[in-house]
PDB file of N, CA and C in Angstrom:
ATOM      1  N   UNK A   1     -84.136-124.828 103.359  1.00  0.00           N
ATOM      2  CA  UNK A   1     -84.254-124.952 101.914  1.00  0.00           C
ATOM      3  C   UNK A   1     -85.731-125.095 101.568  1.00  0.00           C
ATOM      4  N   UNK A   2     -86.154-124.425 100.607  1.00  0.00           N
ATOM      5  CA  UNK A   2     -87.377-124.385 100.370  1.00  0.00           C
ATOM      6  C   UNK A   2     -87.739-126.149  99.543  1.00  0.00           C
ATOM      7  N   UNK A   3     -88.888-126.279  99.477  1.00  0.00           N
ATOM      8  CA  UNK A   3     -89.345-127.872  99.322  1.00  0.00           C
ATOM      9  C   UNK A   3     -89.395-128.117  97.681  1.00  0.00           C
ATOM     10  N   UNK A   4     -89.749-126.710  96.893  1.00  0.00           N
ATOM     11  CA  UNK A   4     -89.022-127.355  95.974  1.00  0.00           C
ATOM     12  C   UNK A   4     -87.549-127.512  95.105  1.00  0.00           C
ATOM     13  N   UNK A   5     -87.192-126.583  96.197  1.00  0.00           N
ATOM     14  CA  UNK A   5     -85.489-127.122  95.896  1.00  0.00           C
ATOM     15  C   UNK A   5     -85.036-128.536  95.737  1.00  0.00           C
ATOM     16  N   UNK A   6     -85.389-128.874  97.212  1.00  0.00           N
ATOM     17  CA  UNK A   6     -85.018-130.040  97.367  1.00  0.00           C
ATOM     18  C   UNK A   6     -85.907-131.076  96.876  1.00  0.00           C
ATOM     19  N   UNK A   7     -87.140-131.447  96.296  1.00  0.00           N
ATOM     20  CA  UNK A   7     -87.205-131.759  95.194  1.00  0.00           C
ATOM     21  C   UNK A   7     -86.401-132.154  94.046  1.00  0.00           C
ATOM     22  N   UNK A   8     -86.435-131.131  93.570  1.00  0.00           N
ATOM     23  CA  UNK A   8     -85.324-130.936  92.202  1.00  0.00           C
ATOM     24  C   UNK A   8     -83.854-131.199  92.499  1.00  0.00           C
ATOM     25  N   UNK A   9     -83.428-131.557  93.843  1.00  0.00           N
ATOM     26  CA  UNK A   9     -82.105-131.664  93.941  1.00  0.00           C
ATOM     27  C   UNK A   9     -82.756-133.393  94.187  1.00  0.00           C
ATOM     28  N   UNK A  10     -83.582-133.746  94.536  1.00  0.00           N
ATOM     29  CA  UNK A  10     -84.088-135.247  94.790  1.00  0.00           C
ATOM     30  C   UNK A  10     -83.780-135.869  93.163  1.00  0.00           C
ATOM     31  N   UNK A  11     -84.615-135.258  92.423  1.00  0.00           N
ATOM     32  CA  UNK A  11     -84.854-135.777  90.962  1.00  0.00           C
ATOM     33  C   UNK A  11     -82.997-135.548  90.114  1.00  0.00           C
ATOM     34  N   UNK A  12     -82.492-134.496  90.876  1.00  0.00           N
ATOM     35  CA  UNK A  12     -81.343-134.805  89.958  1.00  0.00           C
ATOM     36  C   UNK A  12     -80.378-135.928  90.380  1.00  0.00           C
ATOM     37  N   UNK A  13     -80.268-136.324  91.134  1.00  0.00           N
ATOM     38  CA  UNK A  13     -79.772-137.099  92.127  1.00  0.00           C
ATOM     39  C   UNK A  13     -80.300-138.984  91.487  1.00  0.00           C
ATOM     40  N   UNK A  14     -81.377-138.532  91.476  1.00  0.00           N
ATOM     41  CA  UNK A  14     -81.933-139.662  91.187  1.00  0.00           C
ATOM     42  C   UNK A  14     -81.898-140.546  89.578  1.00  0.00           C
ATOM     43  N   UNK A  15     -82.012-138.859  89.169  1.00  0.00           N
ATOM     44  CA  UNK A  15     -81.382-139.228  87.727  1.00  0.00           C
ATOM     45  C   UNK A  15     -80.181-139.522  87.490  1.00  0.00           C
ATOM     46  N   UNK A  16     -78.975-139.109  88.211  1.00  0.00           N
ATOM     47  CA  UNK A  16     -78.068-138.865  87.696  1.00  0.00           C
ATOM     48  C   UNK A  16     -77.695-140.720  88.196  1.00  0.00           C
ATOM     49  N   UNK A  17     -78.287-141.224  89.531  1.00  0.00           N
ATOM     50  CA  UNK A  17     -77.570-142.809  89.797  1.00  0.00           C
ATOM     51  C   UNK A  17     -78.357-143.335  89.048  1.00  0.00           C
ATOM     52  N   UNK A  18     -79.884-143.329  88.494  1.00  0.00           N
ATOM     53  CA  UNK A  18     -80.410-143.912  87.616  1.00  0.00           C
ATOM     54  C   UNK A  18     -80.215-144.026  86.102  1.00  0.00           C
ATOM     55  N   UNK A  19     -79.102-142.945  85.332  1.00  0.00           N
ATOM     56  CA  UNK A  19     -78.216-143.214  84.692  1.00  0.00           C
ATOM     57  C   UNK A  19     -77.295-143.949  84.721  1.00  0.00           C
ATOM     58  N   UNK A  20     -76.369-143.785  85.992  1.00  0.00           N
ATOM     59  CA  UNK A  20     -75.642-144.662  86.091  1.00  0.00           C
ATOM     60  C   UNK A  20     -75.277-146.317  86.271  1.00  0.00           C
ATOM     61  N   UNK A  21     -76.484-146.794  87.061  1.00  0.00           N
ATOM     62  CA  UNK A  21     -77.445-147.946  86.881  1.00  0.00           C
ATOM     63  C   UNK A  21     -77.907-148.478  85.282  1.00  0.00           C
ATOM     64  N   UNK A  22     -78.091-147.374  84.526  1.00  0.00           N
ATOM     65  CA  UNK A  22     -78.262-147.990  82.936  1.00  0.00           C
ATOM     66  C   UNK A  22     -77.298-147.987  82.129  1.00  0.00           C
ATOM     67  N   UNK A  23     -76.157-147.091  82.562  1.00  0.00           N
ATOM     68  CA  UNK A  23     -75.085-147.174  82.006  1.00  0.00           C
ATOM     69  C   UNK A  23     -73.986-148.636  82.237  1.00  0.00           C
ATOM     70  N   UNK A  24     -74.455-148.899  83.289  1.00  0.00           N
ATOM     71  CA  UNK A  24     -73.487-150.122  83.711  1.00  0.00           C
ATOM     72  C   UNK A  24     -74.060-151.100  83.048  1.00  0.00           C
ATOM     73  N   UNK A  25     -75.464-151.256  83.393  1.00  0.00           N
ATOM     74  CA  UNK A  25     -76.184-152.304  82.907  1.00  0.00           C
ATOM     75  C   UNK A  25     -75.699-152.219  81.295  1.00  0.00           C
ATOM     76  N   UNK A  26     -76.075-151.563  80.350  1.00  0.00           N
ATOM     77  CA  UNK A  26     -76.014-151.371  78.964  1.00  0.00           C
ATOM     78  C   UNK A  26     -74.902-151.943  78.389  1.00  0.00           C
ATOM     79  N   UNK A  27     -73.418-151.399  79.492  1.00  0.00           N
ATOM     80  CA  UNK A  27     -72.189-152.193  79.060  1.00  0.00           C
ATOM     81  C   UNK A  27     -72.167-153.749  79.121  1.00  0.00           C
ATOM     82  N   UNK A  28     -72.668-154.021  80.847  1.00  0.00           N
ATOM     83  CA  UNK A  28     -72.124-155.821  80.696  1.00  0.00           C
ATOM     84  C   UNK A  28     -72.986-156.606  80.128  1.00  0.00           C
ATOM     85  N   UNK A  29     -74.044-155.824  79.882  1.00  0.00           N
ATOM     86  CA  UNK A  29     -74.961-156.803  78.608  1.00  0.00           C
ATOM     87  C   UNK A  29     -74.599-156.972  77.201  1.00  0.00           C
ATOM     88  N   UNK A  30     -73.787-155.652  76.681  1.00  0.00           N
ATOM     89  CA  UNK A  30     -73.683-155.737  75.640  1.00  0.00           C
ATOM     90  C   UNK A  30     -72.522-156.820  74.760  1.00  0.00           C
ATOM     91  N   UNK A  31     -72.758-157.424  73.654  1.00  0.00           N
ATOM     92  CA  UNK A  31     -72.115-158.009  72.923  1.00  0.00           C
ATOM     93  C   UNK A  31     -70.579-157.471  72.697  1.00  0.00           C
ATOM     94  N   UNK A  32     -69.558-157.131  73.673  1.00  0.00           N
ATOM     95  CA  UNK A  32     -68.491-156.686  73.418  1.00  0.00           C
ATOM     96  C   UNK A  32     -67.083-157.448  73.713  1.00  0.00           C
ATOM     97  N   UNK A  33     -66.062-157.019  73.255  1.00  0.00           N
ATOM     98  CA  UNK A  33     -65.324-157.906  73.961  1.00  0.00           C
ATOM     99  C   UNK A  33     -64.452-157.169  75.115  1.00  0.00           C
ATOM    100  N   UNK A  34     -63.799-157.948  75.858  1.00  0.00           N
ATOM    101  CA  UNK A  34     -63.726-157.322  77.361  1.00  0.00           C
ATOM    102  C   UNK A  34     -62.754-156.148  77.379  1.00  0.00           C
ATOM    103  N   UNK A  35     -61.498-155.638  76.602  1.00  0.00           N
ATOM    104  CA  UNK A  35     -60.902-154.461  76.396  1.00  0.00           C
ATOM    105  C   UNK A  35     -61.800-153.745  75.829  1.00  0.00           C
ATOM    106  N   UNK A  36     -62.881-153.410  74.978  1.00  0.00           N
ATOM    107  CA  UNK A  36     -63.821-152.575  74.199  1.00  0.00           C
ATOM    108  C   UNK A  36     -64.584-152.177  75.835  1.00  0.00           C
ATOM    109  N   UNK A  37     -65.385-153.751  76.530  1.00  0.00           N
ATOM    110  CA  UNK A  37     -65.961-152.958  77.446  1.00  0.00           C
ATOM    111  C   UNK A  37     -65.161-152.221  78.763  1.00  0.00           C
ATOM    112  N   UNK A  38     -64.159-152.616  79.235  1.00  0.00           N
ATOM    113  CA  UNK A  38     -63.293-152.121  80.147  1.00  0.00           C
ATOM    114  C   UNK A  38     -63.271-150.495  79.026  1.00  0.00           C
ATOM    115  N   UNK A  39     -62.829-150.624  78.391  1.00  0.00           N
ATOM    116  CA  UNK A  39     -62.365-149.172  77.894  1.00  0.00           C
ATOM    117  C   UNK A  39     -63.455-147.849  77.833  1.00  0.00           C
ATOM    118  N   UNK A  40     -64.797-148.984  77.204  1.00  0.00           N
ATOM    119  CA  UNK A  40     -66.504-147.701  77.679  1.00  0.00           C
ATOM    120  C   UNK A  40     -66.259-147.775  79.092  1.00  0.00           C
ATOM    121  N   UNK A  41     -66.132-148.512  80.366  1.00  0.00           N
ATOM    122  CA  UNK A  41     -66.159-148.495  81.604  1.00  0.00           C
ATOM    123  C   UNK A  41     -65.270-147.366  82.075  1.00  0.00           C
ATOM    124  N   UNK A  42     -64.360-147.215  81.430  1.00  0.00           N
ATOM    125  CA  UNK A  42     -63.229-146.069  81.672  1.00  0.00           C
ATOM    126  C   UNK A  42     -63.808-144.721  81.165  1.00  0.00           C
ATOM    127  N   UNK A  43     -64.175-144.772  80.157  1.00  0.00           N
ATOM    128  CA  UNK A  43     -64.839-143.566  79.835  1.00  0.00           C
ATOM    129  C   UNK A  43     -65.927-142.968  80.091  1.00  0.00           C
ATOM    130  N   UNK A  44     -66.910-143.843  80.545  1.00  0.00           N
ATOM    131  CA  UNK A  44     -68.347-143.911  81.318  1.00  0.00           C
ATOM    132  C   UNK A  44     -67.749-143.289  82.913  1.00  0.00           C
ATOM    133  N   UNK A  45     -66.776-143.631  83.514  1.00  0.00           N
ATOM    134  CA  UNK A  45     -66.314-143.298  84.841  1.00  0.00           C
ATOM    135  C   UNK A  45     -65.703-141.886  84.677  1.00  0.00           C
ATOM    136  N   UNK A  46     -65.143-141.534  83.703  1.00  0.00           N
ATOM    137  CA  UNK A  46     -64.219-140.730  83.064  1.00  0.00           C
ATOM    138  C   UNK A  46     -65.400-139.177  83.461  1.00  0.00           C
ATOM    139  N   UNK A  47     -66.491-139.593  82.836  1.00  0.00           N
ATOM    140  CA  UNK A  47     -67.823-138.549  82.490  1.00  0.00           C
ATOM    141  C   UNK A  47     -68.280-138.640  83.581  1.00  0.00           C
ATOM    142  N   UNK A  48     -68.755-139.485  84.693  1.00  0.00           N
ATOM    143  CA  UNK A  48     -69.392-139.223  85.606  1.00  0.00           C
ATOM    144  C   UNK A  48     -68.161-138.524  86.377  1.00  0.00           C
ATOM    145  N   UNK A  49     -66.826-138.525  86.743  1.00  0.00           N
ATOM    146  CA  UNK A  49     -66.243-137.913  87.542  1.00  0.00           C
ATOM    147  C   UNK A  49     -66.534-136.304  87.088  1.00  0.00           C
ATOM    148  N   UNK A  50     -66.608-136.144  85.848  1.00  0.00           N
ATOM    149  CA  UNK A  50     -66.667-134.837  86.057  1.00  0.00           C
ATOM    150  C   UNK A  50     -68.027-133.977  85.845  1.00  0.00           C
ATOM    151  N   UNK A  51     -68.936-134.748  85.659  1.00  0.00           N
ATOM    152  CA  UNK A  51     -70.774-134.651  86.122  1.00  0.00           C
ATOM    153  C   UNK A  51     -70.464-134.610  87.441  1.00  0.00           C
ATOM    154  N   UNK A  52     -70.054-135.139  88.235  1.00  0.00           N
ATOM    155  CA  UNK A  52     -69.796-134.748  89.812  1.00  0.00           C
ATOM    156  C   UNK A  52     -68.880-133.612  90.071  1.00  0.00           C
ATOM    157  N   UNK A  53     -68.138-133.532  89.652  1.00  0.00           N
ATOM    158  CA  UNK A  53     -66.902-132.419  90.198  1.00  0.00           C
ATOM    159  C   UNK A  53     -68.198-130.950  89.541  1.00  0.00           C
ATOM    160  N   UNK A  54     -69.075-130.871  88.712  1.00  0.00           N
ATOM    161  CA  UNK A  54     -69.547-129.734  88.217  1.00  0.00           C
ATOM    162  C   UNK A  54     -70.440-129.545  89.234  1.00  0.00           C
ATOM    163  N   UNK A  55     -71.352-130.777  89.558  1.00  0.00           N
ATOM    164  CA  UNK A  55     -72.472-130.607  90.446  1.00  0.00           C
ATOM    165  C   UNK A  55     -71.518-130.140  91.777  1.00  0.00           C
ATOM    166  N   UNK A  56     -70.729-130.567  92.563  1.00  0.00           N
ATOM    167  CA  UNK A  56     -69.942-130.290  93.602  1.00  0.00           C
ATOM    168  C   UNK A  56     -69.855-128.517  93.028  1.00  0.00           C
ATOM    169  N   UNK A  57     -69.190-128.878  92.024  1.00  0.00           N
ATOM    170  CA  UNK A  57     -68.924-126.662  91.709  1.00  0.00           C
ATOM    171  C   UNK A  57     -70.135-125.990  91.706  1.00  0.00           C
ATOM    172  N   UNK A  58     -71.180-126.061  91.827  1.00  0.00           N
ATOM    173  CA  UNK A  58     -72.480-125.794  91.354  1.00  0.00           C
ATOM    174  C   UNK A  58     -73.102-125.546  93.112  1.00  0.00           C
ATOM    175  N   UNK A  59     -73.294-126.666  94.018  1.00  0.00           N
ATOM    176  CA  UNK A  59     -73.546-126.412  94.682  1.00  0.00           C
ATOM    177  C   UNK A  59     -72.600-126.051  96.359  1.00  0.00           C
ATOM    178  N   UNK A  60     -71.902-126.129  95.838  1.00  0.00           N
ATOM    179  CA  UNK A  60     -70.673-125.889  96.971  1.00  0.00           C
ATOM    180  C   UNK A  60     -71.207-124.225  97.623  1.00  0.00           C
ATOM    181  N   UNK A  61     -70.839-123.257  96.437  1.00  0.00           N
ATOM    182  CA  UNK A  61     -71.551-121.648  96.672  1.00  0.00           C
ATOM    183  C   UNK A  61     -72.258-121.543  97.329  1.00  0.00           C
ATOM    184  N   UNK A  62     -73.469-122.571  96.803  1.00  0.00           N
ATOM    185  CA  UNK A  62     -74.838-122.492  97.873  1.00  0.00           C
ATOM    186  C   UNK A  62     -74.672-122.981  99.052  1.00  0.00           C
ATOM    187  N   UNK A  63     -74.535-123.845  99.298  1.00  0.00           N
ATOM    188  CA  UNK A  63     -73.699-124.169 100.724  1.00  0.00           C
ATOM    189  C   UNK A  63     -73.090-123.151 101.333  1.00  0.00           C
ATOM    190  N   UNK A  64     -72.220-122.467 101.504  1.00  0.00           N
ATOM    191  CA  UNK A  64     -71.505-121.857 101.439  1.00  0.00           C
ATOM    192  C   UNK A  64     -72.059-120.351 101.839  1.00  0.00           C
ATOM    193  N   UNK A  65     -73.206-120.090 101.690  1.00  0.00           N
ATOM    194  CA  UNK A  65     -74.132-119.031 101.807  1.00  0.00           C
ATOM    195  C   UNK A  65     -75.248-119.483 102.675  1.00  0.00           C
ATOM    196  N   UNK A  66     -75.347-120.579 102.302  1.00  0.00           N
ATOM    197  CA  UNK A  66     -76.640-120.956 103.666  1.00  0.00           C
ATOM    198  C   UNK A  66     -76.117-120.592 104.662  1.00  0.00           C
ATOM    199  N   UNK A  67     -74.638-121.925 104.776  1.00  0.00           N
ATOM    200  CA  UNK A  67     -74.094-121.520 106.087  1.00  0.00           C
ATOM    201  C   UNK A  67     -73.858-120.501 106.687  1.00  0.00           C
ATOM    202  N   UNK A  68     -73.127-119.591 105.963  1.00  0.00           N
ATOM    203  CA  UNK A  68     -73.392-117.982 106.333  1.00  0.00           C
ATOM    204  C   UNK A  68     -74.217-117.073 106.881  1.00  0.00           C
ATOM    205  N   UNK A  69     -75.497-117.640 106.077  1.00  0.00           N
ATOM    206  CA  UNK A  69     -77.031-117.104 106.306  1.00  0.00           C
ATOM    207  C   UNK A  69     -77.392-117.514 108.066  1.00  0.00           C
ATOM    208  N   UNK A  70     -76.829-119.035 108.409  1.00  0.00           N
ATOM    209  CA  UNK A  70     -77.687-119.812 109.098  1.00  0.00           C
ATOM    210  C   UNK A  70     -76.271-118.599 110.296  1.00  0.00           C
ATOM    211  N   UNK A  71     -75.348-118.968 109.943  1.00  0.00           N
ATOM    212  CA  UNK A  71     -73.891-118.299 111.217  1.00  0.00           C
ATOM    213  C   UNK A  71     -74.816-117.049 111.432  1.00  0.00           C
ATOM    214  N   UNK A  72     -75.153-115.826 111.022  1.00  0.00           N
ATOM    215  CA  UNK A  72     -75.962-114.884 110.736  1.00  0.00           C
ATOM    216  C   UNK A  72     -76.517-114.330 111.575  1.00  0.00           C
ATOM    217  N   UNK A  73     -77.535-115.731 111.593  1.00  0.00           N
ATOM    218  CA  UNK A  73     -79.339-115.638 111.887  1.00  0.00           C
ATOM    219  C   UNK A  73     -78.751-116.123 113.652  1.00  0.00           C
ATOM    220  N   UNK A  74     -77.871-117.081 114.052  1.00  0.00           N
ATOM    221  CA  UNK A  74     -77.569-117.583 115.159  1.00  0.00           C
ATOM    222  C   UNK A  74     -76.671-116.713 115.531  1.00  0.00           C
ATOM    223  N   UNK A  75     -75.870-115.849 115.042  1.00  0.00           N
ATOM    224  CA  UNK A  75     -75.208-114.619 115.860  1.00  0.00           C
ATOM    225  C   UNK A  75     -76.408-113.315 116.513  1.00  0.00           C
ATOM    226  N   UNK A  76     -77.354-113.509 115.608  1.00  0.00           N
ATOM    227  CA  UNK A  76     -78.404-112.177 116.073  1.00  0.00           C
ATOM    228  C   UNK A  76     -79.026-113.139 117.288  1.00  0.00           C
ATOM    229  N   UNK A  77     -79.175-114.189 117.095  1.00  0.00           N
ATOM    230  CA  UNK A  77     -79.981-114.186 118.329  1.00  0.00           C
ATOM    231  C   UNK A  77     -79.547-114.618 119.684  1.00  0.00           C
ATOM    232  N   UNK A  78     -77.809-114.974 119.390  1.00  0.00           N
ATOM    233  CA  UNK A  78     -77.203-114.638 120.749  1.00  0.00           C
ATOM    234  C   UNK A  78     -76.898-113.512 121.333  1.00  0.00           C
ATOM    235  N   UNK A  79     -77.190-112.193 120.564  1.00  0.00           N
ATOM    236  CA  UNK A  79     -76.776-110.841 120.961  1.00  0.00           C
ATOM    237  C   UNK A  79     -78.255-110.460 121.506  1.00  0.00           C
ATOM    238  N   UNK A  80     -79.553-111.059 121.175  1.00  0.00           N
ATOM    239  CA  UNK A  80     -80.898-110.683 121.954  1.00  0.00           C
ATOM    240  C   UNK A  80     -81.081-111.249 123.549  1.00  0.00           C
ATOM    241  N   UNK A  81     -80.099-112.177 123.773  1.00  0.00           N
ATOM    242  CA  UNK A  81     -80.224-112.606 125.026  1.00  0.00           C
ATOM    243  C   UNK A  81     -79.733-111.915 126.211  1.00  0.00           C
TER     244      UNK A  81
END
């Protein structure tokens, strides 16, 4: 993987638990009462499951082609031996 891929897969990553870290925080601080916050907690979980299931759809393909790439590159060079 080139370096700034992974980079940018660093920073999304990072963003995405460093959201989640402010999202939690934001709830049990806030002035609510405990069904209001249980219920943002449900819906806050609700959104990240499927911010994950997209990122999973997103990079699964690529995966999926490396490996291919990499099966490939290691079939040619057992047939040079």
């Amino acid at each position: 993987m080139e370096r700034g891929k992974s980079n940018g897969m660093n920073f999304v990553a990072g963003a995405v638990v460093g959201g989640a870290i402010g999202a939690i925080a934001a709830l049990l601080l806030a002035p609510r009462t405990g069904e209001e916050t249980r219920a943002l907690i449900k819906k806050r979980v609700n959104e990240v499951g499927k911010d994950l299931k997209e990122m999973k759809d997103n990079i699964e393909p690529k995966l999926r082609k490396a490996r291919d790439e990499l099966a490939r590159k290691m079939q040619g060079r057992e047939s040079m031996r």
